[in-house]
Protein backbone atom coordinates (compact mmCIF):
# COMPACT_ATOMS: atom_id res chain seq x y z
CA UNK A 1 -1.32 -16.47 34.31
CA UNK A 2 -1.95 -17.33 30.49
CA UNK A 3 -3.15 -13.90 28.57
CA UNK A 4 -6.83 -14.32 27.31
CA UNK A 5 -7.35 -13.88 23.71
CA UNK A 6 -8.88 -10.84 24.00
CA UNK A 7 -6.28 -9.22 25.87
CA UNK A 8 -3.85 -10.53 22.86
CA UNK A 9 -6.28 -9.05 20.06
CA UNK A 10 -5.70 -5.44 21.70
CA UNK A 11 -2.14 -5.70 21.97
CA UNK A 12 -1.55 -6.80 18.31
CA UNK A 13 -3.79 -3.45 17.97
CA UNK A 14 -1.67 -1.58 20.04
CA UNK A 15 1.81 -2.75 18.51
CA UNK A 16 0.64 -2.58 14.98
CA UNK A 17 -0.71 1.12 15.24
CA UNK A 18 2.02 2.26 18.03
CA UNK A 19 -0.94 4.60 20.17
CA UNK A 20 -3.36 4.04 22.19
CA UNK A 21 -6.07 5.93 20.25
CA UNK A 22 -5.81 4.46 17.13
CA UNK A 23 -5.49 0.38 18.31
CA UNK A 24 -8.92 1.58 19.66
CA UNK A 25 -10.27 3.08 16.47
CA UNK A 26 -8.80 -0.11 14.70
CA UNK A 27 -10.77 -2.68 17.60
CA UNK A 28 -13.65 -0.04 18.35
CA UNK A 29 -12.51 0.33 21.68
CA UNK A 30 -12.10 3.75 23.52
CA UNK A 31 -8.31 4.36 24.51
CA UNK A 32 -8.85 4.43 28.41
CA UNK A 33 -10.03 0.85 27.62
CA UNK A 34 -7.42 0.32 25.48
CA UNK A 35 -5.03 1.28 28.25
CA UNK A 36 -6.85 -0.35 30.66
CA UNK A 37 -6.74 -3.74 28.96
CA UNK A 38 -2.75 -3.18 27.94
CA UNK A 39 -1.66 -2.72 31.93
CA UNK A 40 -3.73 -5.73 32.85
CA UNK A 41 -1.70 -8.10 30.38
CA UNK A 42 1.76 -6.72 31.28
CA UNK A 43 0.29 -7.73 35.01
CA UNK A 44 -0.45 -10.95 33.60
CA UNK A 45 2.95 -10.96 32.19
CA UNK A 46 4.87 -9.42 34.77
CA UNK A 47 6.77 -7.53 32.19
CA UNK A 48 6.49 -4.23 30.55
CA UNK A 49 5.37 -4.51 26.94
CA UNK A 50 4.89 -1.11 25.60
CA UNK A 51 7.40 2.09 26.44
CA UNK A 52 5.90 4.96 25.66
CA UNK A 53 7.47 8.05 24.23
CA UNK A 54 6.77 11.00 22.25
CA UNK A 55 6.28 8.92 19.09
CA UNK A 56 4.16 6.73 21.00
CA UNK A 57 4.32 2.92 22.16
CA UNK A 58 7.06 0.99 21.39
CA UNK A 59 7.28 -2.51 22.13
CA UNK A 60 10.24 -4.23 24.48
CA UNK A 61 12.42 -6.87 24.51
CA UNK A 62 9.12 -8.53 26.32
CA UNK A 63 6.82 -6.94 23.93
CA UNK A 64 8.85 -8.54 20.62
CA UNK A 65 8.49 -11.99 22.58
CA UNK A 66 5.35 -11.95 23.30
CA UNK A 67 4.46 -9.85 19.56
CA UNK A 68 5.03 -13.79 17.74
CA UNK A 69 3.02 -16.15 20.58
CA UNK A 70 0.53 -13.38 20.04
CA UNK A 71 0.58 -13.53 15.93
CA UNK A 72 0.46 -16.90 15.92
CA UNK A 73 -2.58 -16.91 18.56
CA UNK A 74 -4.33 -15.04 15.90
CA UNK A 75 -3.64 -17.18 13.07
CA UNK A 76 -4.97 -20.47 15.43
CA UNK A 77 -8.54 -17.78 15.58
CA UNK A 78 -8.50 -17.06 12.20
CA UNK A 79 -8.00 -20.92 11.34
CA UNK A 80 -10.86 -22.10 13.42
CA UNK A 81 -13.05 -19.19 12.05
CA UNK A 82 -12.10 -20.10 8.29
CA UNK A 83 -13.26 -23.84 9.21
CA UNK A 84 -16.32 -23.42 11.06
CA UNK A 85 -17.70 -20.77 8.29
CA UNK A 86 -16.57 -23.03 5.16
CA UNK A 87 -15.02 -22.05 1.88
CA UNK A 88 -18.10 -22.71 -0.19
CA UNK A 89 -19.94 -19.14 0.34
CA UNK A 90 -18.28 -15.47 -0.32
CA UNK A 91 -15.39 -13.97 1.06
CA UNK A 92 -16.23 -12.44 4.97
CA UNK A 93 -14.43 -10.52 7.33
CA UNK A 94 -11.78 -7.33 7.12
CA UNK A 95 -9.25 -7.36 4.70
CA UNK A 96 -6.61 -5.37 4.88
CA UNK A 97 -4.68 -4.18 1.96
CA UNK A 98 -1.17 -1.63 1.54
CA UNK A 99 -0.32 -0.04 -1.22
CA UNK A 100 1.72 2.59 -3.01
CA UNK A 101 -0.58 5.87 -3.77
CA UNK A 102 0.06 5.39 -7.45
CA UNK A 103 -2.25 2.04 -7.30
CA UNK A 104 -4.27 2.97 -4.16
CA UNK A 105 -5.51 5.58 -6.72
CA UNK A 106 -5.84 5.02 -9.71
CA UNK A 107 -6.46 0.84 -9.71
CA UNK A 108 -7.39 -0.04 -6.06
CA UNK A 109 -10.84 1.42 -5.82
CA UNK A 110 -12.62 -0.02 -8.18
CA UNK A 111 -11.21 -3.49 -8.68
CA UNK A 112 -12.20 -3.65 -4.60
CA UNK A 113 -15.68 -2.24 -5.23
CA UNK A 114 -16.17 -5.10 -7.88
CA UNK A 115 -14.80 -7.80 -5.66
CA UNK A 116 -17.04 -6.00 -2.72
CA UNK A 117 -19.97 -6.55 -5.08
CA UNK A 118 -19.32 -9.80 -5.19
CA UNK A 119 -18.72 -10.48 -1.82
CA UNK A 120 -21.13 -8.07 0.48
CA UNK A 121 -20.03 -9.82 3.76
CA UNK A 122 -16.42 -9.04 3.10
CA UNK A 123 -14.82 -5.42 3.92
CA UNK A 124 -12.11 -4.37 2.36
CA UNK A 125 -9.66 -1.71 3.79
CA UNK A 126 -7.05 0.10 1.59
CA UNK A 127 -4.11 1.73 3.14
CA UNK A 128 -2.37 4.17 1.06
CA UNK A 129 1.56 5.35 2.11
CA UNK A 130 4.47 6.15 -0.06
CA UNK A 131 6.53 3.70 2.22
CA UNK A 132 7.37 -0.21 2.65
CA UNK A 133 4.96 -1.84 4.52
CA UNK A 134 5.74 -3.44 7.81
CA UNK A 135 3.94 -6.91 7.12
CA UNK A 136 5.75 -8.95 10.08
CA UNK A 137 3.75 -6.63 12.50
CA UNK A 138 0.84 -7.28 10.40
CA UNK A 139 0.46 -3.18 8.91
CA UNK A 140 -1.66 -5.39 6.23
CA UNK A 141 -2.84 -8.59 5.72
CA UNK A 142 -1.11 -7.89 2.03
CA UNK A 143 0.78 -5.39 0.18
CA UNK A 144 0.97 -4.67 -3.67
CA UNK A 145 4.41 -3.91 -3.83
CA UNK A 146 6.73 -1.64 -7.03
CA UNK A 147 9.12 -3.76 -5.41
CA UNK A 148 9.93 -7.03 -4.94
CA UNK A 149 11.55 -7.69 -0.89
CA UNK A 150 14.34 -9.86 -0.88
CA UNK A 151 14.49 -10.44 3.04
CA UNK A 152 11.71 -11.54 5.47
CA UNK A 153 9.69 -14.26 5.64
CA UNK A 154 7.49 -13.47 2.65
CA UNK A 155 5.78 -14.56 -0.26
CA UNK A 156 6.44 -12.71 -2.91
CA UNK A 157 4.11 -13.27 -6.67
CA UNK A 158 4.38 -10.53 -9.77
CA UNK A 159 0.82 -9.39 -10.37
CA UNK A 160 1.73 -7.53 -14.01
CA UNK A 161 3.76 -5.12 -15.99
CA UNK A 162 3.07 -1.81 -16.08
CA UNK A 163 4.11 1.33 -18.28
CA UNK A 164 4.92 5.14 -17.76
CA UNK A 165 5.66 8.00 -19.75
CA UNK A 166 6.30 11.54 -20.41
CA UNK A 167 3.30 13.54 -20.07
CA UNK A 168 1.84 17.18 -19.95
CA UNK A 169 -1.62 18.95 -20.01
CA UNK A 170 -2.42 19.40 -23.70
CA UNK A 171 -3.12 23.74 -21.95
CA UNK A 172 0.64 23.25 -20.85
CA UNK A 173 2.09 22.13 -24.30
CA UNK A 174 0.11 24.81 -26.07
CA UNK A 175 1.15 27.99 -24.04
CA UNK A 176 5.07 26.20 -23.79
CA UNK A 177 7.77 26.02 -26.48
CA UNK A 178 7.74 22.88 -28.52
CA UNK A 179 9.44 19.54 -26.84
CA UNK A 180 10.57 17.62 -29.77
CA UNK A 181 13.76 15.59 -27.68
CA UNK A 182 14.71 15.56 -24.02
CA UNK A 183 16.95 18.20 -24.70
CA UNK A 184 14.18 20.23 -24.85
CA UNK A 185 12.79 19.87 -21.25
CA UNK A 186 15.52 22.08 -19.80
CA UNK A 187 13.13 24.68 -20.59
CA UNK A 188 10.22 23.51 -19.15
CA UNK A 189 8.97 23.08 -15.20
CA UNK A 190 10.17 18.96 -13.84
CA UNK A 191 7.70 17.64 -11.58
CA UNK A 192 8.92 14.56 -9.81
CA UNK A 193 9.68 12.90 -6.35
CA UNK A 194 11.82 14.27 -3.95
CA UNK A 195 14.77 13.03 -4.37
CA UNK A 196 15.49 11.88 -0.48
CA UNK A 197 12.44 10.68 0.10
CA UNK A 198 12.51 7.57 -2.61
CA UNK A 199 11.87 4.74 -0.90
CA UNK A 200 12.54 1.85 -3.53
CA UNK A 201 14.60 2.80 -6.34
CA UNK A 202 12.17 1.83 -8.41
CA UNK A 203 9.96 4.84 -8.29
CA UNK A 204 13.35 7.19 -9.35
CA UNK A 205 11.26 7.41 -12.77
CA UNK A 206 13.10 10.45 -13.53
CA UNK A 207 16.88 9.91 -12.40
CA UNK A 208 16.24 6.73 -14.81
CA UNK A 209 15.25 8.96 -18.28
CA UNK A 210 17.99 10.98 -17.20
CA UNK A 211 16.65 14.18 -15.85
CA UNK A 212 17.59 15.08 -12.35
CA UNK A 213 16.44 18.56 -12.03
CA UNK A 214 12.69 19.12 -10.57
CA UNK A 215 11.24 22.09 -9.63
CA UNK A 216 7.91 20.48 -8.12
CA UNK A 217 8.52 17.80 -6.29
CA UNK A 218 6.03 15.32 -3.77
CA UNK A 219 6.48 12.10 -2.25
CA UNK A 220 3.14 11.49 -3.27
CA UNK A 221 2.67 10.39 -6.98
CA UNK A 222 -1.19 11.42 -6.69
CA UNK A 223 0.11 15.13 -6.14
CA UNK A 224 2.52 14.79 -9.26
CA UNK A 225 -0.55 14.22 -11.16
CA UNK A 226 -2.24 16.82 -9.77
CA UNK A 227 0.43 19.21 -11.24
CA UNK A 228 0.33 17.72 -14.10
CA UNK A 229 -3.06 18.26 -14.99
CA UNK A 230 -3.67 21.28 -13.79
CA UNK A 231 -0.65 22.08 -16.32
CA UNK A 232 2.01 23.02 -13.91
CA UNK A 233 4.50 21.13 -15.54
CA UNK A 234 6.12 17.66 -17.37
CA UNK A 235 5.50 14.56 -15.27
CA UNK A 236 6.23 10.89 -15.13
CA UNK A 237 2.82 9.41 -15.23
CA UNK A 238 1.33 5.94 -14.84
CA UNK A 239 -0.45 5.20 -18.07
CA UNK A 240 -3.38 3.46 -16.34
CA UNK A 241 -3.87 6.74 -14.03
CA UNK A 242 -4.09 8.72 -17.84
CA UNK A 243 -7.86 7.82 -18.71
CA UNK A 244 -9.05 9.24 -15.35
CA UNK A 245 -8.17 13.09 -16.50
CA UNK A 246 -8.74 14.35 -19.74
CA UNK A 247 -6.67 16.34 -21.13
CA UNK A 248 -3.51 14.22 -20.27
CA UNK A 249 -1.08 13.57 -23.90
CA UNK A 250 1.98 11.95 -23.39
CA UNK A 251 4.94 13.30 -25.05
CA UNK A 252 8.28 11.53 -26.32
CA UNK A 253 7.13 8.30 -25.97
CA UNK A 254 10.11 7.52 -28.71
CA UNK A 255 12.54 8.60 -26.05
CA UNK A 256 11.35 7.88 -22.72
CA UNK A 257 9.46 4.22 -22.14
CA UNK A 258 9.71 3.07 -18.33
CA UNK A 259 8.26 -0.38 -17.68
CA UNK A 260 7.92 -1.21 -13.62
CA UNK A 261 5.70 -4.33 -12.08
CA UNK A 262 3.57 -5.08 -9.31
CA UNK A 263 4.11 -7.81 -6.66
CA UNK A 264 1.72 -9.25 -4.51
CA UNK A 265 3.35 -9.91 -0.98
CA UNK A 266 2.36 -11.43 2.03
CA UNK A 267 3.61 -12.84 5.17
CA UNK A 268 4.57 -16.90 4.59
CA UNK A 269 2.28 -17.76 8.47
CA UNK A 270 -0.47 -16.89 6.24
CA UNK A 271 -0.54 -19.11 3.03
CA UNK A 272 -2.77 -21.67 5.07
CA UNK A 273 -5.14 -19.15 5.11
CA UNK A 274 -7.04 -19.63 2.43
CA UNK A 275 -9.85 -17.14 3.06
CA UNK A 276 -6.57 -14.88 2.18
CA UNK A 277 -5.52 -16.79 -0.63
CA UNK A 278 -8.55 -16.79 -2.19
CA UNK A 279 -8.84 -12.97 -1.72
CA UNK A 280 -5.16 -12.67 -2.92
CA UNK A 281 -5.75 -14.52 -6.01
CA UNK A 282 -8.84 -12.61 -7.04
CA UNK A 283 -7.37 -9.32 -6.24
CA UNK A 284 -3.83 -10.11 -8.60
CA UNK A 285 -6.12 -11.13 -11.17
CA UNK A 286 -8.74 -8.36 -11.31
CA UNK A 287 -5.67 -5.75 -11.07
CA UNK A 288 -3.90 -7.24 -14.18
CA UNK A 289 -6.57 -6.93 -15.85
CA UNK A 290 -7.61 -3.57 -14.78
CA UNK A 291 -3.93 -2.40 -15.33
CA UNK A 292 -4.38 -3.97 -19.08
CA UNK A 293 -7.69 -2.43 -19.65
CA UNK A 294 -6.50 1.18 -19.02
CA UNK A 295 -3.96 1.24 -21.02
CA UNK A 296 -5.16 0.49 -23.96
CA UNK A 297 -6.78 3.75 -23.57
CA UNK A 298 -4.15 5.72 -23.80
């Protein structure tokens, strides 16, 4: 029997969220549904799709197979809806964005109130983890990245630069001895990212200016703020997240000057979309220019 498209919809939910209870907070369904609606596809399939464990559900061999027809099934909906509605209005629907906490911060939430504004149909979702996105199982419909992925099938487009640098709580530097070179910081509290738990190598802000040691450490940049200002320590910072606390100097710029870049990244199945590619271009633009705008505060 051929799986009805609703059937399909919750087991994208179901794969992409790997429980029962949160494909049904992601489709508004209650999980007994959820479940309900899973066991009457892998009927329809004669196959098992999902094997649970303490994790939660995984797909099979059956599940992978079945994980494309179903993707694509879902771009052919999305297609149709994009043609019926027109391109001539505002942007509609849910969006889905990923993103490093460092930009889901301190850059996210207001460009995607503006662009909300602007569009009041559309709603726009921002996912915040200090990991690569999974886009192939559709975590996001797109991902600003610190990273560029060289494997995949992926579109990959650099949004803008971006700078960091030394900083400290101006309470911190007064009630501290002076830091005049990098030789200096030996006597001072590191906060940083744990070391194991860098997942692009770009974010190793530290290991890069040459200082290993940290005595705070978070995989969470938003945290390593945190410290920061509440004067706990020295810091890599963002210089667009610097405006949003006062207080905030940064300190050998002279010696320490990291320049990183965002990328915006999506899956290749869904440049044809062009509700998405509309959204995608507005968002890279407002964010360079939000990224631009900050720092010429500091």
């Amino acid at each position: 029997m051929a799986a009805q498209w609703d059937d399909l919809r919750v087991f994208l939910a179901v794969a992409r969220s790997e429980s029962l209870s949160a494909a049904g907070r992601r489709i508004k369904l209650d999980p007994a549904t959820v479940g309900r609606r899973v066991a009457r596809l892998e009927t329809d399939m004669n196959a098992p799709l999902f094997a649970k464990s303490p994790s939660g559900y995984a797909l099979t061999d059956a599940g992978q197979r079945l994980m494309a027809h179903a993707v694509r099934a879902e771009q052919a909906m999305e297609d149709a809806a994009e043609e019926m509605m027109g391109q001539s209005g505002g942007l509609s629907g849910q969006i889905r964005i990923g993103a490093p906490d460092g930009s889901a911060n301190f850059l996210l939430p207001q460009v995607c109130a503006k662009i909300g504004q602007q569009n009041p149909d559309l709603e726009i979702q921002i996912v915040a983890l200090p990991r690569v996105f999974n886009l192939s199982r559709r975590e996001a419909d797109m991902v600003v990245a610190v990273s560029p992925p060289t494997a995949g099938r992926l579109t990959v487009k650099k949004i803008a630069d971006y700078r960091l640098h030394l900083a400290a709580s101006e309470a911190y530097l007064d009630s501290h001895p002076p830091i005049n070179s990098l030789s200096d910081l030996k006597d001072h509290t590191m906060i940083g990212y744990i070391q194991d738990m860098i997942f692009v190598k770009e974010l190793d802000y530290l290991g890069e200016a040459g200082l290993a040691r940290v005595n705070l450490a978070s995989n969470s940049v938003s945290v390593q703020i945190n410290w920061v200002r509440l004067g706990c320590g020295v810091g890599i910072v963002h210089d667009f997240a610097i405006p949003a606390f006062q207080g905030l100097r940064k300190i050998l710029t002279d010696q320490v000057s990291l320049t990183r870049s965002f990328y915006m990244v999506r899956h290749e199945d869904d440049r044809r979309l062009e509700r998405l590619n509309r959204f995608a271009r507005v968002l890279s633009e407002e964010l360079g220019q939000e990224v631009a705008r900050l720092e010429a505060q500091t």
